[in-house]
C-alpha atoms as a PDB file:
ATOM      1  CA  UNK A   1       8.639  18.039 -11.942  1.00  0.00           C
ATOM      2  CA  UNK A   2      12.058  15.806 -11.480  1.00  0.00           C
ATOM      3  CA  UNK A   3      11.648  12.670 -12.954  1.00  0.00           C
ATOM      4  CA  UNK A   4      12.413  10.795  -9.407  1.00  0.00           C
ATOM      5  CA  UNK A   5      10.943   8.927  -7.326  1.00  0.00           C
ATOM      6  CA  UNK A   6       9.812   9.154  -3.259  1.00  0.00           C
ATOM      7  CA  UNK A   7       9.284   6.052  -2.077  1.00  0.00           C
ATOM      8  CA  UNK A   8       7.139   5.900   1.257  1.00  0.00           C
ATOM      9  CA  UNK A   9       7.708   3.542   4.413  1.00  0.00           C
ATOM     10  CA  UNK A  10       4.667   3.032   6.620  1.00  0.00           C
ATOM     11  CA  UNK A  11       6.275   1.509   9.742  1.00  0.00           C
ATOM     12  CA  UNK A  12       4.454   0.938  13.232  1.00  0.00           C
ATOM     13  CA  UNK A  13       6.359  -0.227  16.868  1.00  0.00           C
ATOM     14  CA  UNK A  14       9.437  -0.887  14.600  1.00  0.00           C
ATOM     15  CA  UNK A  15      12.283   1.266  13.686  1.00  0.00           C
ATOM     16  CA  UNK A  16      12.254   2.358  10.060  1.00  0.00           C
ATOM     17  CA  UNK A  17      15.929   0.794   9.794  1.00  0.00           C
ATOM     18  CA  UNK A  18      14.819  -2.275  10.631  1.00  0.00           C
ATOM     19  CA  UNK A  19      11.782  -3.153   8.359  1.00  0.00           C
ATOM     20  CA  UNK A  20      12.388  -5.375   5.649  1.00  0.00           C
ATOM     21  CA  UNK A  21      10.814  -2.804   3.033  1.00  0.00           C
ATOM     22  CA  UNK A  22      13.878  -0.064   4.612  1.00  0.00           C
ATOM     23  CA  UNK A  23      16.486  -3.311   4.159  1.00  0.00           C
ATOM     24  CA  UNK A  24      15.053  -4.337   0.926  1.00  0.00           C
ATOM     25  CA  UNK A  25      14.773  -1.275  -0.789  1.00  0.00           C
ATOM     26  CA  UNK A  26      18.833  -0.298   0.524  1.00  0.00           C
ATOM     27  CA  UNK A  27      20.078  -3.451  -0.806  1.00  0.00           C
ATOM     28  CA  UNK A  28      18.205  -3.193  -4.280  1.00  0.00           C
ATOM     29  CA  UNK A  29      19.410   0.359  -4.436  1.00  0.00           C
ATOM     30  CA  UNK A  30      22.960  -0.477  -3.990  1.00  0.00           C
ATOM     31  CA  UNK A  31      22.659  -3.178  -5.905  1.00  0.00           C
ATOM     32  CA  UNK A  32      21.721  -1.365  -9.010  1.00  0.00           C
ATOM     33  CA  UNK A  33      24.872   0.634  -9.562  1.00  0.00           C
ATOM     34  CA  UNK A  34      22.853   3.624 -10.723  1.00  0.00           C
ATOM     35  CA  UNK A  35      23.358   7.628 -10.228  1.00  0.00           C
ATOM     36  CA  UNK A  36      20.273   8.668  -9.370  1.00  0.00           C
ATOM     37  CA  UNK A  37      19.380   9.377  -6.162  1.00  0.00           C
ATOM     38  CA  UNK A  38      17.030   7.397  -3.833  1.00  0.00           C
ATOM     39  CA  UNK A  39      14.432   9.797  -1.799  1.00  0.00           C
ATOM     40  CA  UNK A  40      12.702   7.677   0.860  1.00  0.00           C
ATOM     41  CA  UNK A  41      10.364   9.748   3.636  1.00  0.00           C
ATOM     42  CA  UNK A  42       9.237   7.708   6.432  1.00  0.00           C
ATOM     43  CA  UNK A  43       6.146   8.130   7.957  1.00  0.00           C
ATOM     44  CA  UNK A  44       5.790   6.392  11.486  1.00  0.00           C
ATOM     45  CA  UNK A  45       2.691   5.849  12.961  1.00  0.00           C
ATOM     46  CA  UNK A  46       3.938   4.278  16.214  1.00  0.00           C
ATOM     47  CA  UNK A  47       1.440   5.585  19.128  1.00  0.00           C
ATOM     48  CA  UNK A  48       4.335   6.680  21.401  1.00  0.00           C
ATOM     49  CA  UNK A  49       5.249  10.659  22.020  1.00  0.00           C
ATOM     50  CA  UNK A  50       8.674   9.560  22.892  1.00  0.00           C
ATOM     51  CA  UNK A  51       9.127   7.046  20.256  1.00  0.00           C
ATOM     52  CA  UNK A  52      11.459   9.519  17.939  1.00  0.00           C
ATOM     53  CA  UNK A  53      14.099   7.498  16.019  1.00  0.00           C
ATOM     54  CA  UNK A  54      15.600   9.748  13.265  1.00  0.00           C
ATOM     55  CA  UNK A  55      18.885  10.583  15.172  1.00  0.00           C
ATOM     56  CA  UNK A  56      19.792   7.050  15.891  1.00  0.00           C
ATOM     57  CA  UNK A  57      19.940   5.585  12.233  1.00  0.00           C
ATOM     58  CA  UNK A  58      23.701   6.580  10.288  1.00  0.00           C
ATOM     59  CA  UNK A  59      23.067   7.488   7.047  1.00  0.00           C
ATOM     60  CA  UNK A  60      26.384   8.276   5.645  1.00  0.00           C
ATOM     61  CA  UNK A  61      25.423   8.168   1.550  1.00  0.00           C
ATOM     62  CA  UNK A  62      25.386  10.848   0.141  1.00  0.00           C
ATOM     63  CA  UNK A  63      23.271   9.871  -2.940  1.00  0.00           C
ATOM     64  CA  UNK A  64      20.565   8.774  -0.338  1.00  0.00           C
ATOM     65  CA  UNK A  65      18.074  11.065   1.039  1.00  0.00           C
ATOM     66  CA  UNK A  66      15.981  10.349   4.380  1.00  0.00           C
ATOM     67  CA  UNK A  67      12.875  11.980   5.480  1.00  0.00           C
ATOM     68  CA  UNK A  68      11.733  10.806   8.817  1.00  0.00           C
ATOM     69  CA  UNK A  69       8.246  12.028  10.587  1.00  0.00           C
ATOM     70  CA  UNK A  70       6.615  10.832  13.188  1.00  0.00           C
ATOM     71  CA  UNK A  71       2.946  11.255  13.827  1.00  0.00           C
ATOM     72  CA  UNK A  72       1.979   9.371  16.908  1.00  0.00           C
ATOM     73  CA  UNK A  73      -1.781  10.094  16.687  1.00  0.00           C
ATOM     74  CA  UNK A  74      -1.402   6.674  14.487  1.00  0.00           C
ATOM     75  CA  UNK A  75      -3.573   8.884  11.138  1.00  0.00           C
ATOM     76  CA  UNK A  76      -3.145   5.517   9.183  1.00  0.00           C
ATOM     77  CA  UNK A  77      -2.068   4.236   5.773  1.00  0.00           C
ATOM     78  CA  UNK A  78      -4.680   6.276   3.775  1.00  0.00           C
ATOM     79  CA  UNK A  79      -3.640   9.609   5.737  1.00  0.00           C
ATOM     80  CA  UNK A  80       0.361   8.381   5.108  1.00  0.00           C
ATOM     81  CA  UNK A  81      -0.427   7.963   0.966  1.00  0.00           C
ATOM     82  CA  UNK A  82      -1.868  11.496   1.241  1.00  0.00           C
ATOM     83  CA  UNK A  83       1.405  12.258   2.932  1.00  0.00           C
ATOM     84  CA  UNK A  84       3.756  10.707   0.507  1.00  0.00           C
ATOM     85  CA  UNK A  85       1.947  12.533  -2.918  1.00  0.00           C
ATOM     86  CA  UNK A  86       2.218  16.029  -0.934  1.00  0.00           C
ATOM     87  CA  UNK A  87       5.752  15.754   0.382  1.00  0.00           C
ATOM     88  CA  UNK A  88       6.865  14.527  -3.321  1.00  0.00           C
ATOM     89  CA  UNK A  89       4.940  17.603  -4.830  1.00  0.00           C
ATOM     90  CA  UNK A  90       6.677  19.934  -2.317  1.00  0.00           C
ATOM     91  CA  UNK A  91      10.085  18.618  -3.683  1.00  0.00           C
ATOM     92  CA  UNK A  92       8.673  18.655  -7.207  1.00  0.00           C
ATOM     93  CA  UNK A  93       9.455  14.743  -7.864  1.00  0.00           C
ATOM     94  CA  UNK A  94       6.864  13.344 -10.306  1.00  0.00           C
ATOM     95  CA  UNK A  95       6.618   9.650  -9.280  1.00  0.00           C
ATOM     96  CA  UNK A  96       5.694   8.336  -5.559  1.00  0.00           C
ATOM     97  CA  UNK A  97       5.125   4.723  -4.633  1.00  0.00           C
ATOM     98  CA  UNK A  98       4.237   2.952  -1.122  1.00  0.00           C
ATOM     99  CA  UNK A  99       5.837   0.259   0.449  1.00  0.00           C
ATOM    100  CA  UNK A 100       4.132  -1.570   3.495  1.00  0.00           C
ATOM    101  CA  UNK A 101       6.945  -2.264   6.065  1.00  0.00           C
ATOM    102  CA  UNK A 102       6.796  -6.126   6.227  1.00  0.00           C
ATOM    103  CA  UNK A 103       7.630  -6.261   2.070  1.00  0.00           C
ATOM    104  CA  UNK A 104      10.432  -7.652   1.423  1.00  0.00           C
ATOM    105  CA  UNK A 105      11.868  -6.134  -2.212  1.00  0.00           C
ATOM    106  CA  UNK A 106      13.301  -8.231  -5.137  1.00  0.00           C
ATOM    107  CA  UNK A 107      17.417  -6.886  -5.700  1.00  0.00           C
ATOM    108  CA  UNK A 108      15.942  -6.066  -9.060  1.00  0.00           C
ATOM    109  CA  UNK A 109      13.116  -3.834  -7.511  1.00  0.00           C
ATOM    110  CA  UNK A 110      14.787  -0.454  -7.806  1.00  0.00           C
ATOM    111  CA  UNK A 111      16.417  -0.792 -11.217  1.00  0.00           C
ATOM    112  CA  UNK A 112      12.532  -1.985 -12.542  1.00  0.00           C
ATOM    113  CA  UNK A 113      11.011   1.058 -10.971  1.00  0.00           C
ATOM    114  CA  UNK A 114      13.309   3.596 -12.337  1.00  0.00           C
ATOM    115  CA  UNK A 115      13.801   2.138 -16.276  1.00  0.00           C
ATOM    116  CA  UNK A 116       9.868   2.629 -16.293  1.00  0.00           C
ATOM    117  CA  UNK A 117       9.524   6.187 -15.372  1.00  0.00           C
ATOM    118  CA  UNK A 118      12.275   6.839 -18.068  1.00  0.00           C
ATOM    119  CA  UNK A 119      10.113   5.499 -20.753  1.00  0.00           C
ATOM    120  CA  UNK A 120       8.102   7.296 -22.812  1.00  0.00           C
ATOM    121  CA  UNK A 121       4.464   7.699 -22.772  1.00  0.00           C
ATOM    122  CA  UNK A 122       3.494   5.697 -19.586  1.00  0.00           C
ATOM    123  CA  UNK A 123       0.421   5.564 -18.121  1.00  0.00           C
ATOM    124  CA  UNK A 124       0.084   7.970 -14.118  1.00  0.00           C
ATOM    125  CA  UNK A 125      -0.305   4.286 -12.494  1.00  0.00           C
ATOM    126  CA  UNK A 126       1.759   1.189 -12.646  1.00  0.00           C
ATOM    127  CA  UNK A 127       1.385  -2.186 -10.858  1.00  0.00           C
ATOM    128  CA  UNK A 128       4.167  -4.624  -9.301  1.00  0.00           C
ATOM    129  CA  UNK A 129       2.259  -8.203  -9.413  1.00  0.00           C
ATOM    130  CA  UNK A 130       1.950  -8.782  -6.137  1.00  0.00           C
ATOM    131  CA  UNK A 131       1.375 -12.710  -4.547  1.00  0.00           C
ATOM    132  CA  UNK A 132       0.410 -14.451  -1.016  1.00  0.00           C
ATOM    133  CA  UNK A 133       0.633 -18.466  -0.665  1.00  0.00           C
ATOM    134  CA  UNK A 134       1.374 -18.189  -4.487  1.00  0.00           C
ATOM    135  CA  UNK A 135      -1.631 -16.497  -5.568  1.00  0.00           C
ATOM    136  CA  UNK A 136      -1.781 -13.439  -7.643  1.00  0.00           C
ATOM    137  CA  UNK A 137      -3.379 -11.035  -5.192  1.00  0.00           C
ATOM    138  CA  UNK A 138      -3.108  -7.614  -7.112  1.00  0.00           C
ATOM    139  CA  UNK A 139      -4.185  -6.499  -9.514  1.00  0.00           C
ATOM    140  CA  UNK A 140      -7.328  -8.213  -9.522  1.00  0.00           C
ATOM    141  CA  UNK A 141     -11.216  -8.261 -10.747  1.00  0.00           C
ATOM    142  CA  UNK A 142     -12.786  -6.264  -8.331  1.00  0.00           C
ATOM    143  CA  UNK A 143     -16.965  -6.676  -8.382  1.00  0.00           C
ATOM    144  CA  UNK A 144     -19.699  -6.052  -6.126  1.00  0.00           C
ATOM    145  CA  UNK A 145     -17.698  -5.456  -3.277  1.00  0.00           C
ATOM    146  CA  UNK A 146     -14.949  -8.817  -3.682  1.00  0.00           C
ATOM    147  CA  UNK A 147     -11.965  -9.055  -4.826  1.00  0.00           C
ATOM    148  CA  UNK A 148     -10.702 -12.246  -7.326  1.00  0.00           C
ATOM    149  CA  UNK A 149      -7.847 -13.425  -8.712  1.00  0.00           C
ATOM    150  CA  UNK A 150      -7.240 -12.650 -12.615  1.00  0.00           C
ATOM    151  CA  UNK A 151      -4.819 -14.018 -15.205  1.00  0.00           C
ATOM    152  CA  UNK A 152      -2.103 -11.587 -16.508  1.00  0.00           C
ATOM    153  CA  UNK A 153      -0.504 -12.893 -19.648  1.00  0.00           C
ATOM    154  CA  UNK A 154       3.246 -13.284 -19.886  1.00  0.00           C
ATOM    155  CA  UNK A 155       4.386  -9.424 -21.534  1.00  0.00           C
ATOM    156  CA  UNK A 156       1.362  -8.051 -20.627  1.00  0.00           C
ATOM    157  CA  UNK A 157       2.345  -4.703 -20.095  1.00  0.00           C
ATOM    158  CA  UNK A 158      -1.072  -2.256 -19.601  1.00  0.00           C
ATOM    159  CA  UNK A 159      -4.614  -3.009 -17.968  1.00  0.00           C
ATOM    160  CA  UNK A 160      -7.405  -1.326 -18.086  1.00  0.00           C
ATOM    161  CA  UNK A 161      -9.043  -0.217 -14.797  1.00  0.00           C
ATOM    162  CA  UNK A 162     -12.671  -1.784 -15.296  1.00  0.00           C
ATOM    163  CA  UNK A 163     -13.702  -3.688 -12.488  1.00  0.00           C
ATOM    164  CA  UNK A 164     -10.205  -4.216 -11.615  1.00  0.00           C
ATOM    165  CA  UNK A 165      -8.527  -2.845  -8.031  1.00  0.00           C
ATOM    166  CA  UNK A 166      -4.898  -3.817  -6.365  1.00  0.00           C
ATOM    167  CA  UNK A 167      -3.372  -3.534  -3.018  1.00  0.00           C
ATOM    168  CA  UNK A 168      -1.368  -0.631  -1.670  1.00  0.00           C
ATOM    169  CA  UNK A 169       2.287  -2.028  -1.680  1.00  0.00           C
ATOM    170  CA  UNK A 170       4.435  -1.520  -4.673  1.00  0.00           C
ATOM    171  CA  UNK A 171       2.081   0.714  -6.334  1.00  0.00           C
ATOM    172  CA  UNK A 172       3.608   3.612  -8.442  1.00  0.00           C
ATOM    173  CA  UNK A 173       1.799   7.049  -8.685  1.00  0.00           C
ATOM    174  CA  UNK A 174       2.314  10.022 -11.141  1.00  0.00           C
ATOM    175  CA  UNK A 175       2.247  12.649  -8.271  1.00  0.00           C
ATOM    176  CA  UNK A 176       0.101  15.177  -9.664  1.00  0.00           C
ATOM    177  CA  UNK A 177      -2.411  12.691 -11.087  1.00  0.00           C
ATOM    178  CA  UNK A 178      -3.394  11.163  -7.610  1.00  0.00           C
ATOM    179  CA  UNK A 179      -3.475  14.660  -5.924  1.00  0.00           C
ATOM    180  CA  UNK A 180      -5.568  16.009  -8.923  1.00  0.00           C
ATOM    181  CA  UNK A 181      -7.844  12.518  -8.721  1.00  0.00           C
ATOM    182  CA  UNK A 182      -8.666  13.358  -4.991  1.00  0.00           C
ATOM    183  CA  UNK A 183      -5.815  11.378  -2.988  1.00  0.00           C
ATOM    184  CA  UNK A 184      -7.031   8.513  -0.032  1.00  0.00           C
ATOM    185  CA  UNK A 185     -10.525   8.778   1.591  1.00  0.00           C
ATOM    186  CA  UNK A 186      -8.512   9.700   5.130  1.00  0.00           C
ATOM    187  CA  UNK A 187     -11.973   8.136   7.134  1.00  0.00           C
ATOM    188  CA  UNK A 188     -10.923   4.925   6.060  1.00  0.00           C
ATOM    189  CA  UNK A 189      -7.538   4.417   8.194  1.00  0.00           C
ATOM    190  CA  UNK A 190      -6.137   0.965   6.533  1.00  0.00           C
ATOM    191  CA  UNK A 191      -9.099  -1.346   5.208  1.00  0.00           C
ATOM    192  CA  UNK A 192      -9.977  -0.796   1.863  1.00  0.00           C
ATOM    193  CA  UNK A 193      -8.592   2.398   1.153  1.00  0.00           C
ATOM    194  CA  UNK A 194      -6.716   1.057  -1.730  1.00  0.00           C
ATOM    195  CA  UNK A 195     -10.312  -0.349  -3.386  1.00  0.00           C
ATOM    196  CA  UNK A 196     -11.832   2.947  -2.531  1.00  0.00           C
ATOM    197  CA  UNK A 197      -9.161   4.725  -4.675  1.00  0.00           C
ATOM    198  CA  UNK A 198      -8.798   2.688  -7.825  1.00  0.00           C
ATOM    199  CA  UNK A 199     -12.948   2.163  -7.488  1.00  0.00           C
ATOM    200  CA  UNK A 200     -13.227   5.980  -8.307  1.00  0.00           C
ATOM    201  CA  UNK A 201     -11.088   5.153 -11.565  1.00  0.00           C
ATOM    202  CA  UNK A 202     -12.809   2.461 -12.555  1.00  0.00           C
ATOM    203  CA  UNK A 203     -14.980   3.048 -15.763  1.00  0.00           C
ATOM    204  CA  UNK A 204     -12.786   6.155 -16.942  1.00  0.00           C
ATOM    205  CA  UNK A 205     -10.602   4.663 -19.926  1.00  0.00           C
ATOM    206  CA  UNK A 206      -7.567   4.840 -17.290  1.00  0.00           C
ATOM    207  CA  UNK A 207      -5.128   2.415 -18.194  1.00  0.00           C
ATOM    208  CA  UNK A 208      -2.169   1.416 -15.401  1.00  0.00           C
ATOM    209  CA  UNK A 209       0.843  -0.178 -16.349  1.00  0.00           C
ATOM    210  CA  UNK A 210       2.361  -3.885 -15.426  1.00  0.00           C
ATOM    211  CA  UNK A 211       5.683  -3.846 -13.813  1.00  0.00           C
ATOM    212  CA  UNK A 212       7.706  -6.640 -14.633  1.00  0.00           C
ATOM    213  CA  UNK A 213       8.754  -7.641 -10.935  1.00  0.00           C
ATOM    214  CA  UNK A 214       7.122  -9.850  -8.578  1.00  0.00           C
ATOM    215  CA  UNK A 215       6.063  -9.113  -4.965  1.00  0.00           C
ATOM    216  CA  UNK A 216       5.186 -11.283  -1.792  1.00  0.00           C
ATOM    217  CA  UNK A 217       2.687 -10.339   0.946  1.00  0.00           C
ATOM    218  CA  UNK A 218       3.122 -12.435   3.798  1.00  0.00           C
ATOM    219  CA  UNK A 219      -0.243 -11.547   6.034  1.00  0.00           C
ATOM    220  CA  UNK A 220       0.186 -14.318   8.620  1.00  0.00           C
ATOM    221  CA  UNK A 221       2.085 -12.130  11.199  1.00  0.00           C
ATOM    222  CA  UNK A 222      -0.810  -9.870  11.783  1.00  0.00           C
ATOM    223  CA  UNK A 223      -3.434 -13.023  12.222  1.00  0.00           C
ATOM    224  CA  UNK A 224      -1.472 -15.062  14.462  1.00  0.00           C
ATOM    225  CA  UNK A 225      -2.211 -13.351  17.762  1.00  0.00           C
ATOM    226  CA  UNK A 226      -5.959 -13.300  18.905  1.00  0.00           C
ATOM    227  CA  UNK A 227      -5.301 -10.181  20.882  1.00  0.00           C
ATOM    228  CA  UNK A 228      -3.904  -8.961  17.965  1.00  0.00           C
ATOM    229  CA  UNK A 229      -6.525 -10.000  15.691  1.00  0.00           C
ATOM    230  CA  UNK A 230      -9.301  -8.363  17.844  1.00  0.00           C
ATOM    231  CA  UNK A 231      -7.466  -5.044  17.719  1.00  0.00           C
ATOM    232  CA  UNK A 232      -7.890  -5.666  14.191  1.00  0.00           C
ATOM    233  CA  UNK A 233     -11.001  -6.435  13.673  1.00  0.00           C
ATOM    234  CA  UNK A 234     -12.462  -3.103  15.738  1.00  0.00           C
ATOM    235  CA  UNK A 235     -10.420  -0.931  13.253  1.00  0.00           C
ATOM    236  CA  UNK A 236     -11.596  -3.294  10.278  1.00  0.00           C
ATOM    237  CA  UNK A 237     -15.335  -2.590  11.210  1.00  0.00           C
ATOM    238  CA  UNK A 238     -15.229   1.232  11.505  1.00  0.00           C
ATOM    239  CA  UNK A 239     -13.456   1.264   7.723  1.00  0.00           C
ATOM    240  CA  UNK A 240     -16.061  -0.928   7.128  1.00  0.00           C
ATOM    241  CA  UNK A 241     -18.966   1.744   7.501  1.00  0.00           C
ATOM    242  CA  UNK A 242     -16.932   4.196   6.146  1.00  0.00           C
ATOM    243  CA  UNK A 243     -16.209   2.244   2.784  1.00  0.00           C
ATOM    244  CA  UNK A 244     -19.800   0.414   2.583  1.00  0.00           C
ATOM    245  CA  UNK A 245     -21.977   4.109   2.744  1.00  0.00           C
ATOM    246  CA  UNK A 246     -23.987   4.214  -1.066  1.00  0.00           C
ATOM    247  CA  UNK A 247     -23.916   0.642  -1.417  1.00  0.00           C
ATOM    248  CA  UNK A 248     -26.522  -2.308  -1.811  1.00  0.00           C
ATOM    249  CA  UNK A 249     -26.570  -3.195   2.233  1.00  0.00           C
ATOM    250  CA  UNK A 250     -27.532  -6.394   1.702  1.00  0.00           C
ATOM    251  CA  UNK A 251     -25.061  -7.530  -1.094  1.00  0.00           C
ATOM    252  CA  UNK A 252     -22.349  -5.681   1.508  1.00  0.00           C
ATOM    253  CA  UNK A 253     -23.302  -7.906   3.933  1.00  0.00           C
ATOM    254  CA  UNK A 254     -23.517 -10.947   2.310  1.00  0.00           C
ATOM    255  CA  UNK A 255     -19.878 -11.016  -0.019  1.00  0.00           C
ATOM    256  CA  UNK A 256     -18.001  -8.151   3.010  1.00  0.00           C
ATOM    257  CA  UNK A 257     -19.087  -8.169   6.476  1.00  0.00           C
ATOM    258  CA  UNK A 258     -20.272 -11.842   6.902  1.00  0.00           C
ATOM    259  CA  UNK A 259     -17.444 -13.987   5.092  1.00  0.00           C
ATOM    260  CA  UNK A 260     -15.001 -11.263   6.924  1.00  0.00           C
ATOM    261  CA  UNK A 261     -16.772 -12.246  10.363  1.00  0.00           C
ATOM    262  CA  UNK A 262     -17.103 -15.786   9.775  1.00  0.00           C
ATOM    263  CA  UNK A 263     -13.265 -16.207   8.539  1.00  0.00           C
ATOM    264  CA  UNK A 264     -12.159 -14.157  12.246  1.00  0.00           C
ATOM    265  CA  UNK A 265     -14.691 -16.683  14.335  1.00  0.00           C
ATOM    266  CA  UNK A 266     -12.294 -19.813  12.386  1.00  0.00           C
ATOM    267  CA  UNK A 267      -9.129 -18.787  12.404  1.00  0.00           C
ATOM    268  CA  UNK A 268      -9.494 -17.686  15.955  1.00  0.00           C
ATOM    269  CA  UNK A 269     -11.843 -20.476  17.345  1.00  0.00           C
ATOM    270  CA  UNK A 270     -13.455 -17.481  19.080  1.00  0.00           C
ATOM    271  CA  UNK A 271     -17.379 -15.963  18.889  1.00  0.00           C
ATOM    272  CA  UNK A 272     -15.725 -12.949  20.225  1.00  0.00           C
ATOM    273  CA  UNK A 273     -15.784 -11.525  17.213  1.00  0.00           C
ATOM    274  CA  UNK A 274     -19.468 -12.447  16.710  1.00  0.00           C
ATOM    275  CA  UNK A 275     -19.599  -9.855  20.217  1.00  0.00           C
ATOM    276  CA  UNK A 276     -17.622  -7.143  18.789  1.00  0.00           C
ATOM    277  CA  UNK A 277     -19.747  -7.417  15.502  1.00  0.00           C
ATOM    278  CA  UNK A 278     -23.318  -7.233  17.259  1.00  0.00           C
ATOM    279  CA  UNK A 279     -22.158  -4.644  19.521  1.00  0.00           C
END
């Protein structure tokens, strides 16, 4: 296996070239002044059989290699992590991480990514720190179903994954460990695929490694459009059985599906929700 790195764009209803992840990761890349080559495959799950952009973006690097596909059935994020590991096993690169496409990348973010798959002895996971509003969102103590913020020392480099999870973006992958580990639960299309994953882990003596960069998740462009947030919430609920099957029912309901509700019914002054839900 090459000791490179894929890194995956999930874009949806906007052109690859124009995500911030796409402009980020460009600008990091050029930024870093090194030799190796940056692989990026795009998978777009825009819902539109005309929708086809590969032809109209310029990509006159030659140390840069695109991989556009388009699968308009809209599979979602867990099917497009499957994806990513498979394509990057195809062109026998070891490493594979995932980039949502509203992240916007640190300058530093390439250089940090490729310095740790040159050390020696890493671990087949490794973790940007990831923050919303400020708050360390990933990783985090993951039990009975929630998800709450933990302290990460200054250095701290490894972490054990023991009632621990993180969120998709920024993670890093040893290729042939994820695909060997069983990949993304493809039922569950965007909701809690990432728990489901790293829950399997848990309890295993699997340690991932702490990458010295900081990311922000900004969230509030999905939530700020009731129509939107509907949409939402129907894909939301039929994760929701998906991820919830084999667990305590009640303590589901209580710490998941309630507080979930309850925060839609708020934010959107609307029992609408409460509909959907009962329906």
């Amino acid at each position: 296996m090459v000791g490179n790195i894929i890194f995956g764009i999930v874009c949806f209803r906007e052109k690859y070239w124009e995500t911030d992840s796409f402009k980020s990761l460009m600008a990091s890349f050029h930024s870093s002044k090194r030799t190796t080559r940056l692989s990026i495959c795009i998978f777009d799950n825009t819902d539109m059989n005309k929708w086809n952009v590969e032809k109209q973006y310029s990509n006159n690097d030659g140390n840069i290699d695109i991989d556009y596909f388009h699968f308009p059935n809209n599979p979602g994020i867990a099917a497009a992590f499957n994806f990513f590991a498979k394509f990057a096993l195809s062109k026998k690169i070891a490493w594979f991480s995932f980039l949502d496409q509203d992240t916007v990348l640190p300058v530093a973010f390439y250089d940090v990514y490729f310095k740790h798959i040159e050390r020696i002895n890493i671990n087949p996971i490794a973790m940007p720190k990831v923050y919303s509003d400020s708050k360390l969102i990933s990783p985090c103590h993951y039990r009975y179903y929630r998800a709450k913020e933990m302290e990460i020392c200054n250095g701290q480099k490894t972490i054990e994954l023991k009632n621990l999870s993180a969120i998709n973006s920024g993670m890093l992958f040893n290729t042939e460990f994820f695909l060997k580990k069983g990949g993304y639960n493809t039922n569950l299309r965007i909701d809690f695929c990432d728990h489901d994953f790293i829950e399997r882990l848990n309890g295993q003596n699997i340690f991932a490694d702490i990458l010295p960069i900081d990311l922000k998740q900004d969230f509030s462009a999905s939530t700020n459009d009731k129509g939107k947030s509907l949409h939402r919430y129907k894909i939301y609920l039929k994760d929701m059985k998906e991820y919830r099957k084999g667990k305590n029912f009640l303590l589901f309901f209580l710490r998941v599906d309630l507080p979930h509700l309850l925060k839609e019914i708020y934010r959107n002054r609307s029992f609408e929700f409460l509909k959907i839900r009962l329906q």
